[in-house]
C-alpha atoms as a PDB file:
ATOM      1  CA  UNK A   1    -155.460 -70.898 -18.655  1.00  0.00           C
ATOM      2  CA  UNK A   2    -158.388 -71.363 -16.487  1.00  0.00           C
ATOM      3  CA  UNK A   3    -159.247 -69.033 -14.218  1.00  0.00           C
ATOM      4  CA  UNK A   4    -158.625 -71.373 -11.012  1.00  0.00           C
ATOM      5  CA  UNK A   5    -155.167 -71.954 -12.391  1.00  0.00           C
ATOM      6  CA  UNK A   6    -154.661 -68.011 -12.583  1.00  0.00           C
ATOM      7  CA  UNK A   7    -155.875 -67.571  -9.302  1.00  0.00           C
ATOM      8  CA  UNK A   8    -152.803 -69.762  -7.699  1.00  0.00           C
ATOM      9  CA  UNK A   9    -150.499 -68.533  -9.790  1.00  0.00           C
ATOM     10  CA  UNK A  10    -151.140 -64.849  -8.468  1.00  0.00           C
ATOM     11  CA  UNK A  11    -151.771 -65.961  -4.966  1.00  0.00           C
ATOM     12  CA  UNK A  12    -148.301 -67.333  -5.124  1.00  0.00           C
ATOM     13  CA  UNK A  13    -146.723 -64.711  -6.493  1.00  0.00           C
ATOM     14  CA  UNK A  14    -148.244 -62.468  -4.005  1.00  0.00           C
ATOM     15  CA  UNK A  15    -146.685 -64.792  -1.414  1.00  0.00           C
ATOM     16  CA  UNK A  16    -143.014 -64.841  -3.078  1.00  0.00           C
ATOM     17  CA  UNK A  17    -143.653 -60.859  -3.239  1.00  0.00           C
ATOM     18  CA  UNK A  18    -144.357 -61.132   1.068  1.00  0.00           C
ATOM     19  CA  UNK A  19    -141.400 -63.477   1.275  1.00  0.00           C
ATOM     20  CA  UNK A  20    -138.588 -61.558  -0.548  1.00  0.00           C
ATOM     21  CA  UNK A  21    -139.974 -57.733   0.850  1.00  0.00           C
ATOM     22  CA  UNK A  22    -139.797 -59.273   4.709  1.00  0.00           C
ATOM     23  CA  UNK A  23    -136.723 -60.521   4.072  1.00  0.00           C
ATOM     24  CA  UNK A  24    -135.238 -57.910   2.246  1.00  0.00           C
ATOM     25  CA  UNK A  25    -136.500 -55.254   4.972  1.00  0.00           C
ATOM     26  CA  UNK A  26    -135.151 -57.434   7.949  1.00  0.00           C
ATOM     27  CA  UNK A  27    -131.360 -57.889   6.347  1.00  0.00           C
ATOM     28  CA  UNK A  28    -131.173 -54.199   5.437  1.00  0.00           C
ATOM     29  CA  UNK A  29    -132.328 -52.981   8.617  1.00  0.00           C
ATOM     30  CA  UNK A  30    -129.950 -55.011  10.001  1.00  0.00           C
ATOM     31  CA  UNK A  31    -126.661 -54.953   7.654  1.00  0.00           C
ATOM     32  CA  UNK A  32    -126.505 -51.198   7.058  1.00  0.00           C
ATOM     33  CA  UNK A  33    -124.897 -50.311  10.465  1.00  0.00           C
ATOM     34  CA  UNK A  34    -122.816 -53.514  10.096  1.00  0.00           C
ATOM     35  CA  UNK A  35    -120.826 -52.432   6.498  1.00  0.00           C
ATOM     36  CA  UNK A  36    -120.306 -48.860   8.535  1.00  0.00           C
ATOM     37  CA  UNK A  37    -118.899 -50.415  11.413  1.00  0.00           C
ATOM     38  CA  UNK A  38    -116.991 -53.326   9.279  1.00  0.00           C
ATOM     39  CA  UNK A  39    -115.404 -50.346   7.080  1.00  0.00           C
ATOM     40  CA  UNK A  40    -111.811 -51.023   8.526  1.00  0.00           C
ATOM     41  CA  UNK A  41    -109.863 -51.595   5.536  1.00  0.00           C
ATOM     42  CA  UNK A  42    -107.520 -50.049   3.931  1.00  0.00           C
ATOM     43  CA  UNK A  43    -108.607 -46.556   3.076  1.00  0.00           C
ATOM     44  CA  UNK A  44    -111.564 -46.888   5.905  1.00  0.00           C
ATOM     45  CA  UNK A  45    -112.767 -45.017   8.970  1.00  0.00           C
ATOM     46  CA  UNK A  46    -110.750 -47.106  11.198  1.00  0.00           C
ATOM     47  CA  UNK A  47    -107.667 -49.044  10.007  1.00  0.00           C
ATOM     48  CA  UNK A  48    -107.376 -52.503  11.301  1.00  0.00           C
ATOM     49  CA  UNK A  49    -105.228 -54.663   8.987  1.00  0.00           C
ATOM     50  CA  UNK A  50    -106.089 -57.924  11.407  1.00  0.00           C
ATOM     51  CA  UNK A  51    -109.459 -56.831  12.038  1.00  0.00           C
ATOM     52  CA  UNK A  52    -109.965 -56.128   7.952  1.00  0.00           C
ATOM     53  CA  UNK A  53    -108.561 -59.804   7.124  1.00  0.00           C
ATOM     54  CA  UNK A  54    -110.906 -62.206   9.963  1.00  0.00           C
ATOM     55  CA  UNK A  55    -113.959 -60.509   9.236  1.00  0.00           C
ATOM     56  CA  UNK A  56    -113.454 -60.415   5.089  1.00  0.00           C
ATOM     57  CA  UNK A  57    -112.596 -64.407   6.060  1.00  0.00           C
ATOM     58  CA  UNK A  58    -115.887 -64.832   8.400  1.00  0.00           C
ATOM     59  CA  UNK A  59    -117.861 -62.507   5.434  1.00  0.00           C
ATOM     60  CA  UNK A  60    -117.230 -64.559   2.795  1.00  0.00           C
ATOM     61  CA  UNK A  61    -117.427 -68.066   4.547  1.00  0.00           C
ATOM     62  CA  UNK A  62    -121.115 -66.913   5.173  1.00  0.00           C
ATOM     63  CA  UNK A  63    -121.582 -65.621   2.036  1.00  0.00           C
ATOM     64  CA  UNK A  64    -120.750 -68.554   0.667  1.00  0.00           C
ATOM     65  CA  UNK A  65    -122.901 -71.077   2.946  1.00  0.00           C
ATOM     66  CA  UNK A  66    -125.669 -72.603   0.249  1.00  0.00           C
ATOM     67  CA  UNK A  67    -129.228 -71.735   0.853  1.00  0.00           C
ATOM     68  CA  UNK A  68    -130.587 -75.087   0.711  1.00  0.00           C
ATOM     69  CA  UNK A  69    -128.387 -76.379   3.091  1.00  0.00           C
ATOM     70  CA  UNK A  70    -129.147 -73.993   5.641  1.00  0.00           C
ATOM     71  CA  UNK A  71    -132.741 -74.608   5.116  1.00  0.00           C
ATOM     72  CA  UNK A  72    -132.610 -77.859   5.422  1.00  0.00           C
ATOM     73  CA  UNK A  73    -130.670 -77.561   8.480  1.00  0.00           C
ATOM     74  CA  UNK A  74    -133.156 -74.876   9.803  1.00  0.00           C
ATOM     75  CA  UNK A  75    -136.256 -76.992   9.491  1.00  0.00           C
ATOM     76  CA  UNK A  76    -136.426 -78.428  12.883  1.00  0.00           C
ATOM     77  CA  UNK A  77    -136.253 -74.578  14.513  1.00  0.00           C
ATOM     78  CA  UNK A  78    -138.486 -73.211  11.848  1.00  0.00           C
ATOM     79  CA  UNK A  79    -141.144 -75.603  12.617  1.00  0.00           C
ATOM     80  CA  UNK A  80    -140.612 -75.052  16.543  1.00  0.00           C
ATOM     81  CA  UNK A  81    -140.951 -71.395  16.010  1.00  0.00           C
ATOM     82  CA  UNK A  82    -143.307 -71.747  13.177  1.00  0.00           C
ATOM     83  CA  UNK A  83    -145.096 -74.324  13.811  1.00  0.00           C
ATOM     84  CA  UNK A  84    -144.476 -75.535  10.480  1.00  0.00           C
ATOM     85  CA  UNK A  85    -141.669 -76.008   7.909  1.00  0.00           C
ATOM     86  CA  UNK A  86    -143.299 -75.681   4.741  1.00  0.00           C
ATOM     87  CA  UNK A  87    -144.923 -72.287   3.257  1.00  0.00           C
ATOM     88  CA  UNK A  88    -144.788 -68.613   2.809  1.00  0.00           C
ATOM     89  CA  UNK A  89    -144.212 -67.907   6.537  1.00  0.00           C
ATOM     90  CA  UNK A  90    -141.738 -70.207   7.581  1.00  0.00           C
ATOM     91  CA  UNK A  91    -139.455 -69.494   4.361  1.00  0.00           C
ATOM     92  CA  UNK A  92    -139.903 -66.125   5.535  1.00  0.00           C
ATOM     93  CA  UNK A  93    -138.294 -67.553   9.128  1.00  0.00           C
ATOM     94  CA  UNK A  94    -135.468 -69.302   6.724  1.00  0.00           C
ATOM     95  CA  UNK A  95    -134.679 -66.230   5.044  1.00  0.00           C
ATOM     96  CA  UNK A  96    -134.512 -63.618   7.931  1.00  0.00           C
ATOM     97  CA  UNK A  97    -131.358 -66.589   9.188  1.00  0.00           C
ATOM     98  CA  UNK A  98    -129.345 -66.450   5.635  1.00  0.00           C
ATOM     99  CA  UNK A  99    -126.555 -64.794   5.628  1.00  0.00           C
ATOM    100  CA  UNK A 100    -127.646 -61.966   3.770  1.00  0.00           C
ATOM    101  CA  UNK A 101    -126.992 -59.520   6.164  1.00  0.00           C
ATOM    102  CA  UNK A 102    -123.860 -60.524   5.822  1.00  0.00           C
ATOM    103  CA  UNK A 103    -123.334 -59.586   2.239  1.00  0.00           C
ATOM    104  CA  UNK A 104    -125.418 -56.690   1.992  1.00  0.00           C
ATOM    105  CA  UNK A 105    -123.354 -55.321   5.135  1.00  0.00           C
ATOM    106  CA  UNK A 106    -120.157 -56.084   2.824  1.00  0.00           C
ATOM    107  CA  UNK A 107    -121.746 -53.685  -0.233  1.00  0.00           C
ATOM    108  CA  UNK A 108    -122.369 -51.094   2.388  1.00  0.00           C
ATOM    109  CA  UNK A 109    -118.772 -50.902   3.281  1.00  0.00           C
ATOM    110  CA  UNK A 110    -117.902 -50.934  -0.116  1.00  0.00           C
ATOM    111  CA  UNK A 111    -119.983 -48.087  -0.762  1.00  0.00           C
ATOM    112  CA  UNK A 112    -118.968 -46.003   2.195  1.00  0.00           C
ATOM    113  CA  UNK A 113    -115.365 -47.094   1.452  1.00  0.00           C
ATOM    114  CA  UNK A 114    -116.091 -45.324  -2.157  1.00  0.00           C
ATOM    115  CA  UNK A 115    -117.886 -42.069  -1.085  1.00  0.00           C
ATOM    116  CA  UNK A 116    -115.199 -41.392   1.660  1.00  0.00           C
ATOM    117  CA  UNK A 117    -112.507 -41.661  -0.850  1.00  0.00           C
ATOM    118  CA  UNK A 118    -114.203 -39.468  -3.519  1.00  0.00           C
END
């Protein structure tokens, strides 16, 4: 490969390396507290049947929202807040709106869920 070539390649994968660390920091910053306050399932700190059963249902109906479609439907606010909708930093803007904090608040739970049980 020529040495031009090489030089993209790394400079993008330094810039998927920026976009998956800033989103990954942002969504567990912001998830952690949410899987110890969501642990109110059976077996949890708090037991709240009702509670346990809308939020599983609101959990998993995020969880299950595509990525594409949400960036698609996020490209008019990304490029507002941006000022742009294509490139490293307004992905970065798509991903901090997934619903990844979501999920990753749904492993925490889990994991509390396990440890207090243990």
């Amino acid at each position: 490969m020529s040495s031009p070539l090489i030089d993209l390649f790394l400079k993008a994968l330094g810039e998927t390396a920026l976009m998956v660390a800033a989103s990954s920091w942002r969504h567990w910053c912001s998830a952690c507290d949410r899987g110890a306050a969501g642990d109110h399932g059976p077996g949890g700190l708090v037991q709240a049947p009702l509670l346990n059963r809308v939020s599983g249902w609101i959990v998993n109906a995020f969880r299950s929202t595509p990525f594409i479609i949400l960036l698609v439907a996020l490209i008019p606010l990304t490029r507002l807040i941006v000022g742009t909708s294509i490139g490293t930093v307004a992905a970065i803007r798509a991903a901090f709106d997934r619903g990844d904090p979501v999920s990753i608040a749904r492993v925490a739970e889990v994991a509390l869920r396990r440890s207090i049980a243990a």
